[in-house]
Protein backbone atom coordinates (compact mmCIF):
# COMPACT_ATOMS: atom_id res chain seq x y z
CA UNK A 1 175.25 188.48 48.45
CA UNK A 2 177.00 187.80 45.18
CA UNK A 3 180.08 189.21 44.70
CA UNK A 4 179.48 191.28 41.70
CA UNK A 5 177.31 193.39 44.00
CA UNK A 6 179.73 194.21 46.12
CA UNK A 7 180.37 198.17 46.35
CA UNK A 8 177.51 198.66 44.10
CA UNK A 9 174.90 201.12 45.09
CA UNK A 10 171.65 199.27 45.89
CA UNK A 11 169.62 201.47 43.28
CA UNK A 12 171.96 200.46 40.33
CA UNK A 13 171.07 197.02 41.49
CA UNK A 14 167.93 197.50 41.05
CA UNK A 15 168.14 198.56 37.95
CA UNK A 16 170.08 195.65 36.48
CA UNK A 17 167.44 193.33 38.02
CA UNK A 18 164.61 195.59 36.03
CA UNK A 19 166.28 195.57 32.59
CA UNK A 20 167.35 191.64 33.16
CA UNK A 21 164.18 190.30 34.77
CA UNK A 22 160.48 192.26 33.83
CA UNK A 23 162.08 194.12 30.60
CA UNK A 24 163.02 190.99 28.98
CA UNK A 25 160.13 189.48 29.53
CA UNK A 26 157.74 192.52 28.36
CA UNK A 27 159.67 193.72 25.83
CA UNK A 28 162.61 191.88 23.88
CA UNK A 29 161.34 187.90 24.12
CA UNK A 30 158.29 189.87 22.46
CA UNK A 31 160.08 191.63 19.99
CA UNK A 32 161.92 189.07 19.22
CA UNK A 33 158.78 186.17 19.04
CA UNK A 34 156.74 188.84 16.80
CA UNK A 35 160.04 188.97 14.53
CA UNK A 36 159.87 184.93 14.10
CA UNK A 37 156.44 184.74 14.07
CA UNK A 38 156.78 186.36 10.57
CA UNK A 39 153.84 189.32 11.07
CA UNK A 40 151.27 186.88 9.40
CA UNK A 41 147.53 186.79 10.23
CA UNK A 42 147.63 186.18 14.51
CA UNK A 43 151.24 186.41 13.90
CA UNK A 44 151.57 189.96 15.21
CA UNK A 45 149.46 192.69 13.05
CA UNK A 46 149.15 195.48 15.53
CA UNK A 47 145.31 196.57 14.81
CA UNK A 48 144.77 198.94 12.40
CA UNK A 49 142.76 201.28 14.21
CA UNK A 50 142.67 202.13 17.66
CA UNK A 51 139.59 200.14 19.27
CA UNK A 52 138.24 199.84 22.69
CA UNK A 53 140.29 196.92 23.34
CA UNK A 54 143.36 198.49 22.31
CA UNK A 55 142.65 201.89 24.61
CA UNK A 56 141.89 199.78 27.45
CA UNK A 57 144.86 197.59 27.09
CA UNK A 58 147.14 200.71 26.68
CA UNK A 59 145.36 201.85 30.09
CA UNK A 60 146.35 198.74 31.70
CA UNK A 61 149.83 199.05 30.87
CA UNK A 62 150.07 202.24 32.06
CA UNK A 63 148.60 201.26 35.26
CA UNK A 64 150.80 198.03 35.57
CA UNK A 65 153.73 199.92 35.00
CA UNK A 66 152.75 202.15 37.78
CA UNK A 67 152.57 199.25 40.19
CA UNK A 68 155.53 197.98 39.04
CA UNK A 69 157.46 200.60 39.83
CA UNK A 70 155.77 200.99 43.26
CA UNK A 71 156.92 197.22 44.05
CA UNK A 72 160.37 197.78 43.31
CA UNK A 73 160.12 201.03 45.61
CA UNK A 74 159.24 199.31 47.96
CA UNK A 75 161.96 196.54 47.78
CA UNK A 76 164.32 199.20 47.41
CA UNK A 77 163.47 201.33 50.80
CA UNK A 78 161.50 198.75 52.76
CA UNK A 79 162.98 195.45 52.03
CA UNK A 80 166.55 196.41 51.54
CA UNK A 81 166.59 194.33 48.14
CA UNK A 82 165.80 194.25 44.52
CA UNK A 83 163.09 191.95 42.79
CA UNK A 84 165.81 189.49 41.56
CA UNK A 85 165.93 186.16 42.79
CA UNK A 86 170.11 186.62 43.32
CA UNK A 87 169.37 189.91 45.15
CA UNK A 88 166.08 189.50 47.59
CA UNK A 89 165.22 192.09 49.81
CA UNK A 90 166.50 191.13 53.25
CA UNK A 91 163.36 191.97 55.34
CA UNK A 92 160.05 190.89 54.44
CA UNK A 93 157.33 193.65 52.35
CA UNK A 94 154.20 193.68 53.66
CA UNK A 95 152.97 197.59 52.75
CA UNK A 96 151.53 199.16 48.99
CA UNK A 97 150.85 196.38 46.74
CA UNK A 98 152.30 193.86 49.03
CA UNK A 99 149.10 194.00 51.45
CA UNK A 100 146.33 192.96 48.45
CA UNK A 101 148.80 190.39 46.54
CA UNK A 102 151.76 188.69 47.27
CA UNK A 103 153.44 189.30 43.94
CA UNK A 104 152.35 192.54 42.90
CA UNK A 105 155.10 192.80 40.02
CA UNK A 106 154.39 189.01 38.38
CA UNK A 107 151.07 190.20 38.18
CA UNK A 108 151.55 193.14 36.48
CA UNK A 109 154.00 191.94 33.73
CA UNK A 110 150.94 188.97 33.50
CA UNK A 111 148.33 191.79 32.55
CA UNK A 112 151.04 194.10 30.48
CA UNK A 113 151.25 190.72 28.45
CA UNK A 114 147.85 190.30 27.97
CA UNK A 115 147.53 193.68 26.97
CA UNK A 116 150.27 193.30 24.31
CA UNK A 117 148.65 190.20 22.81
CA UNK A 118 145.16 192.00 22.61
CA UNK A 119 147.17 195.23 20.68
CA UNK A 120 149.37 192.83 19.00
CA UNK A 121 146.35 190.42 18.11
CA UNK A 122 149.51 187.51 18.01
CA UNK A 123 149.16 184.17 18.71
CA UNK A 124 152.60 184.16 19.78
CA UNK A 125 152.26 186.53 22.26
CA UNK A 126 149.57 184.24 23.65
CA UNK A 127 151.43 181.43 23.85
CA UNK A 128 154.35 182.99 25.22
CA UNK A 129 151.57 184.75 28.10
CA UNK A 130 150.48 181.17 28.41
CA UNK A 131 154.19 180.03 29.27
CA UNK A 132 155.04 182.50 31.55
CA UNK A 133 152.03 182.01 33.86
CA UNK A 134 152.73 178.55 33.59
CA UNK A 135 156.48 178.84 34.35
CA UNK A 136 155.17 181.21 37.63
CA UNK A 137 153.12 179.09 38.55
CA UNK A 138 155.76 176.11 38.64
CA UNK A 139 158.15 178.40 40.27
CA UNK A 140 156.60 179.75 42.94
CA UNK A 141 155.40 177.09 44.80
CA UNK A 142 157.68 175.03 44.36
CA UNK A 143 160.79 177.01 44.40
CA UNK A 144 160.26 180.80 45.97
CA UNK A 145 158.05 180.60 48.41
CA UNK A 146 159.33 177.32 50.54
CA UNK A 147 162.84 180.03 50.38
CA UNK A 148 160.44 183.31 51.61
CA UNK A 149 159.44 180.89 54.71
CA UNK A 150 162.95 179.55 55.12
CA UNK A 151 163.90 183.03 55.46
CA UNK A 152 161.19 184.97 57.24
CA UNK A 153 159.39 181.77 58.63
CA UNK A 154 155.91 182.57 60.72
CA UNK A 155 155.63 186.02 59.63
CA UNK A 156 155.78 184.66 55.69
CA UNK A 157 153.69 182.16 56.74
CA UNK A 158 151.06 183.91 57.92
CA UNK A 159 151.42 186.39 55.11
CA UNK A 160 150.66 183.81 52.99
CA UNK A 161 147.63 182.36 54.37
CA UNK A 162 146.24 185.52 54.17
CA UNK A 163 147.18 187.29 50.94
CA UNK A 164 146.55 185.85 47.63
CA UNK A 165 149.44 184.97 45.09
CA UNK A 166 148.11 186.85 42.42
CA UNK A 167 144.80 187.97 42.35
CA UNK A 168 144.38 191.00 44.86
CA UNK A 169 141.88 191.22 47.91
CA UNK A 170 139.70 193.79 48.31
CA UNK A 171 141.40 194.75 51.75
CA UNK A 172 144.90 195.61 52.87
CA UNK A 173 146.35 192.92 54.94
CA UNK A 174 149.06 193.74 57.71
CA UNK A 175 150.80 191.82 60.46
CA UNK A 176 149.18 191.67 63.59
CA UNK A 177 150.96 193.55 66.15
């Protein structure tokens, strides 16, 4: 454990990791790209009127930031952890979310980004949706989940095999006993 976090609680740790990690990425890179991007045609013109599209998008986020907050619940009081990389949860989550997709939260922020460039109707935000998935799915691979196995070996392992990285099953998946 780093030693910043020493003496702090585990839910202000938490916290940090949300405003550092999912909050940058769904809200100020955003702000910030729609800024440069100058507000031209594509370049981040929130729709005039409030379409289908734009409902449905605003229900997704809603829903995604429902699951996010159920992951990191479930970091917090099952794994003993936070959704930073510099603060994993110390046992392994397999219950909620965890038993349809293996990463629950990176999925959410994907669809609370596509939802943004749909309202947004930016280019920018496209290519910065483009990016991230791209940048997951570099990093995961290749970088979290040979640590995840490292740390909780067959059970991850296994996990893995049978839970899909992003996309959910139709099924809850759970250890065998």
């Amino acid at each position: 454990m780093s030693s910043y976090h020493i003496g702090m609680p585990l839910f202000l740790r938490a916290l940090l990791s949300i405003l550092i990690l999912p909050v940058n990425v769904m809200v100020v890179i955003p702000v910030f790209l729609i800024w440069v991007s100058g507000n031209s045609a594509w370049g981040g013109n929130p729709r005039e009127t409030l379409d289908g599209i734009a409902w449905l998008s605003f229900a997704a986020c809603v829903g995604c930031f429902v699951l996010m907050a159920w992951t990191v619940t479930d970091f917090l009081t099952t794994g003993d952890g936070t959704l930073a990389p510099w603060d994993p949860p110390k046992k392994l989550v397999i219950k909620g979310p965890y038993q349809f997709v293996r990463n629950p939260m990176i999925s959410g922020v994907i669809l609370v980004l596509f939802a943004e460039t749909l309202i947004l109707h930016a280019w920018i935000m496209a290519a910065w949706l483009a990016f991230f998935i791209l940048a997951n799915a570099i990093y995961l691979p290749w970088i979290e989940e040979p640590e995840l196995e490292r740390r909780f070996g067959d059970d991850y392992r296994l996990y893995k095999e049978n839970v899909p990285r992003w996309i959910p099953r139709f099924t809850p998946w759970s250890l065998p006993e």
